[in-house]
C-alpha atoms as a PDB file:
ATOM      1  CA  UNK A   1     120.949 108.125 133.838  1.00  0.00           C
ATOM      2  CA  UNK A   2     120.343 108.944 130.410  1.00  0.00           C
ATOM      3  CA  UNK A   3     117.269 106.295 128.356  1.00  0.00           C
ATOM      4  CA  UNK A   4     119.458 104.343 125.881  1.00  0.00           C
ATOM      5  CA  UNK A   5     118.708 105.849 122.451  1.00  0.00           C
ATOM      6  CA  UNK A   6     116.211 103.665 119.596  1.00  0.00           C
ATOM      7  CA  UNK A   7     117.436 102.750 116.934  1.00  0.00           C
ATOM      8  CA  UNK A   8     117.115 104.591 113.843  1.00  0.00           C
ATOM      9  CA  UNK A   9     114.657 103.642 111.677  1.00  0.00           C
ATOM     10  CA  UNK A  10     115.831 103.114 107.871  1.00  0.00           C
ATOM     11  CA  UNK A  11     114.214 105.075 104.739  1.00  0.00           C
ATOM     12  CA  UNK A  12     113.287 102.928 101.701  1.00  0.00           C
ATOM     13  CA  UNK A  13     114.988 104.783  98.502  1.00  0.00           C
ATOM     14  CA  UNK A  14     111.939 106.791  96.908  1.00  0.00           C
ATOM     15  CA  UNK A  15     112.349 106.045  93.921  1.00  0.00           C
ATOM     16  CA  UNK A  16     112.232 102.317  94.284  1.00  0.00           C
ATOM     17  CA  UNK A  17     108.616 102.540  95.956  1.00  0.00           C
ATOM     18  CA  UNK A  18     107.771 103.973  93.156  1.00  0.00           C
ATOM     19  CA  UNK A  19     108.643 101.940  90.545  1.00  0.00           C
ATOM     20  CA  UNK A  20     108.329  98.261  92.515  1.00  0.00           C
ATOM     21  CA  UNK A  21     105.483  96.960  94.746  1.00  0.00           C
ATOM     22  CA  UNK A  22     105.299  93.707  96.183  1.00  0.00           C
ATOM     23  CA  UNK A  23     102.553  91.104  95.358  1.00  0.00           C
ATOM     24  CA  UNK A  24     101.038  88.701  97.914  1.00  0.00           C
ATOM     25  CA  UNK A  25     102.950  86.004  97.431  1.00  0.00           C
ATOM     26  CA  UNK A  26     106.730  88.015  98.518  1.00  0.00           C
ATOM     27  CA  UNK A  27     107.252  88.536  94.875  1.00  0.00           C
ATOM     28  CA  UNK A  28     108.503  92.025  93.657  1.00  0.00           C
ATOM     29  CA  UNK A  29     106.422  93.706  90.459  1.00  0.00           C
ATOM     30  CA  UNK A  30     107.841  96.446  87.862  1.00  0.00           C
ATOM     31  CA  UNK A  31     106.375  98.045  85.011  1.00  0.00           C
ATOM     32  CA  UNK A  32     107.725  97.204  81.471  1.00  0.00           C
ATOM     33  CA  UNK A  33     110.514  99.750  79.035  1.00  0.00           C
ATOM     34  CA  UNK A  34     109.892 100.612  75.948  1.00  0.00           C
ATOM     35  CA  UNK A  35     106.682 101.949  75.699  1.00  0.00           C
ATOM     36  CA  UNK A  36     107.080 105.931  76.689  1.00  0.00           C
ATOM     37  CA  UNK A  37     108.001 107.035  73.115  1.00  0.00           C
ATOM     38  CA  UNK A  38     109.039 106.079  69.591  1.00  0.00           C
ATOM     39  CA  UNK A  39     105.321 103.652  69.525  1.00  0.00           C
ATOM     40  CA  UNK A  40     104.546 104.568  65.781  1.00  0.00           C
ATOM     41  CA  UNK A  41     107.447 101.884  64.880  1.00  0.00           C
ATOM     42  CA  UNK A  42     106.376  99.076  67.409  1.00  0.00           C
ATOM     43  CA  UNK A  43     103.681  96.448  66.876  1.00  0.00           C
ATOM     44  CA  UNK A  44     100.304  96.878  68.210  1.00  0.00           C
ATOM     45  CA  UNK A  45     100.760  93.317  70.023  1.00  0.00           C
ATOM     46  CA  UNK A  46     103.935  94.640  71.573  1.00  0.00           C
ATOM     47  CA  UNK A  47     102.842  97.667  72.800  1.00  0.00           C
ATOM     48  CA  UNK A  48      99.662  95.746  74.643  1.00  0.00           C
ATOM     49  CA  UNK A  49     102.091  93.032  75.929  1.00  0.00           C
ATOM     50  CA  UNK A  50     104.071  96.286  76.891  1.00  0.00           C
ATOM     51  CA  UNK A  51     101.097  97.641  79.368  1.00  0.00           C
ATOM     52  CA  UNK A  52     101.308  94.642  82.308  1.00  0.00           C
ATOM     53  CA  UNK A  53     103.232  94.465  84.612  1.00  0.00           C
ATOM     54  CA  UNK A  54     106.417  91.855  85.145  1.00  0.00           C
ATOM     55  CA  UNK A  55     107.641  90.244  87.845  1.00  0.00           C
ATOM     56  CA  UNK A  56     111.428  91.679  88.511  1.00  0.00           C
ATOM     57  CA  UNK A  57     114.219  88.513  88.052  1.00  0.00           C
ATOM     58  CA  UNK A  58     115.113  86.436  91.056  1.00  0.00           C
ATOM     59  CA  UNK A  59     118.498  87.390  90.663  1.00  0.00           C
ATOM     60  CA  UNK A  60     118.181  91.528  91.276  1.00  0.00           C
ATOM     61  CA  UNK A  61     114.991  90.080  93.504  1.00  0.00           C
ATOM     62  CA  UNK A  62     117.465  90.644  96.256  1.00  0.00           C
ATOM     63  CA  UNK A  63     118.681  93.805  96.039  1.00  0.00           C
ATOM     64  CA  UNK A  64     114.802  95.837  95.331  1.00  0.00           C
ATOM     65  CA  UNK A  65     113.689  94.302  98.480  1.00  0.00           C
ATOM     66  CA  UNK A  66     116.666  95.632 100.423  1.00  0.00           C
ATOM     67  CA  UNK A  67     115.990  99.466  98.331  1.00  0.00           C
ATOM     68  CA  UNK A  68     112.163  99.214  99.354  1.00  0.00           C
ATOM     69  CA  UNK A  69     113.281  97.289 103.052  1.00  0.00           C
ATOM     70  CA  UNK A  70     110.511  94.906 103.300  1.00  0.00           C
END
């Protein structure tokens, strides 16, 4: 008799580890837009509020967790 086969094990899309992590809490982080070009025209209080990182909205929440598959 043959050994009944494992399941396959499911790949997280690549390039949402890279741009989401998860925080203690469950919560799902991103990185901000705006800030890789064009900076001589934005405000130097932007561009530091533009540097941390955001928390991504509970309503595409959902879907990131099922790209990364935590």
């Amino acid at each position: 008799m043959r050994k009944p086969k494992a399941k396959i094990k499911l790949k997280s899309k690549r390039g949402a580890t890279k741009r989401f992590k998860l925080t203690a809490s469950g919560k799902v982080k991103r990185g901000s837009s705006m800030k890789r070009h064009i900076l001589t025209k934005k405000p130097k209080g932007r561009k530091r509020g533009l540097r941390k990182a955001k928390l991504v909205s509970a309503a595409d929440q959902a879907s990131v967790r099922q790209m990364l598959l935590a």
